[in-house]
Protein backbone atom coordinates (compact mmCIF):
# COMPACT_ATOMS: atom_id res chain seq x y z
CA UNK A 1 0.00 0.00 0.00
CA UNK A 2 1.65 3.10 -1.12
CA UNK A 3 1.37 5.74 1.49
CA UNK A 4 3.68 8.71 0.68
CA UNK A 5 0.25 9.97 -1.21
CA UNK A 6 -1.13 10.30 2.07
CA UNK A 7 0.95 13.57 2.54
CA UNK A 8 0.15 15.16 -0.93
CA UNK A 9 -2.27 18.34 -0.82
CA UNK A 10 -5.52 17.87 -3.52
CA UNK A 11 -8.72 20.10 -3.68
CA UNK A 12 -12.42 18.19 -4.23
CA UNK A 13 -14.48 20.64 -5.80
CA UNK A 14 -18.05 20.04 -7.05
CA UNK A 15 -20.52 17.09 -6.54
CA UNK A 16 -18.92 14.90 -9.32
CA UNK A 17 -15.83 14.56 -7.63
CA UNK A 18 -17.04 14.15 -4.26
CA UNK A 19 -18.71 11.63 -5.50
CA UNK A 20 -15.92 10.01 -7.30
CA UNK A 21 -14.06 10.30 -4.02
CA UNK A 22 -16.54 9.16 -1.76
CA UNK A 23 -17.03 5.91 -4.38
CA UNK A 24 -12.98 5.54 -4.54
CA UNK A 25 -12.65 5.68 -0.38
CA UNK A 26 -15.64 3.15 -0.19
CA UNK A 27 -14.44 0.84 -2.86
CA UNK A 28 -11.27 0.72 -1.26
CA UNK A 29 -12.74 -0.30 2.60
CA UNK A 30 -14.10 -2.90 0.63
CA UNK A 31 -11.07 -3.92 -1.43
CA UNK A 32 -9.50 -6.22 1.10
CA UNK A 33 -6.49 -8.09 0.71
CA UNK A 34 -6.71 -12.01 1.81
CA UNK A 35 -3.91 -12.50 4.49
CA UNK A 36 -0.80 -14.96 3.12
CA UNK A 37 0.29 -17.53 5.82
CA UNK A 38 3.71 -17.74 5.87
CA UNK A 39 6.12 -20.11 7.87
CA UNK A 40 8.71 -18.40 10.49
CA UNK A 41 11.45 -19.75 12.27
CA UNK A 42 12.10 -17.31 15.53
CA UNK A 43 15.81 -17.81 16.51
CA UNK A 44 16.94 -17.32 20.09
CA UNK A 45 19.97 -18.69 20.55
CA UNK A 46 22.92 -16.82 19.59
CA UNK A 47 24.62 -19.60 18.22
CA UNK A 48 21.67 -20.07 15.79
CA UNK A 49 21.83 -16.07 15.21
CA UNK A 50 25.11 -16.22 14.13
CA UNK A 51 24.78 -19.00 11.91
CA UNK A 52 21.78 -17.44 10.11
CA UNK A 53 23.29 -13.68 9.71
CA UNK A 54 27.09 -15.85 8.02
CA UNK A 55 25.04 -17.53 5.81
CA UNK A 56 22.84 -14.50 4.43
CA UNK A 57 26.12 -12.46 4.49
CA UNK A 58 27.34 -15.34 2.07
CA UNK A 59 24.29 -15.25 0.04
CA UNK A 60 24.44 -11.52 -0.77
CA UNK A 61 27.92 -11.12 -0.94
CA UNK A 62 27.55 -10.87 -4.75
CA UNK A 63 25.27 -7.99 -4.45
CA UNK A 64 27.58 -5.37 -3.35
């Protein structure tokens, strides 16, 4: 959801576009997006930690 639009000034002027908004602001409350289940490993150890964060500094090592 993009939300740097949020800060932008814009004038609604006449009943068309009020309208239009209105429609745009409802359609949008009803435009919800289904939730993706995902799968999560939560580390704790620091041994674990460590591992992880050498292997994805491997992995994007290339990237620089």
């Amino acid at each position: 959801m993009a939300t740097s639009s949020i800060t932008k000034n814009f004038i609604i002027s006449g009943q068309k576009q009020v309208e239009m908004f209105a429609d745009a602001i409802e359609a949008s409350a009803n435009d919800q997006t289904p939730p993706i289940k995902v799968s999560a490993t939560f580390l704790t150890n620091p041994k674990d930690i460590a591992k992880f964060m050498e292997k994805r500094k491997k992995a994007n090592a290339g990237n620089k």
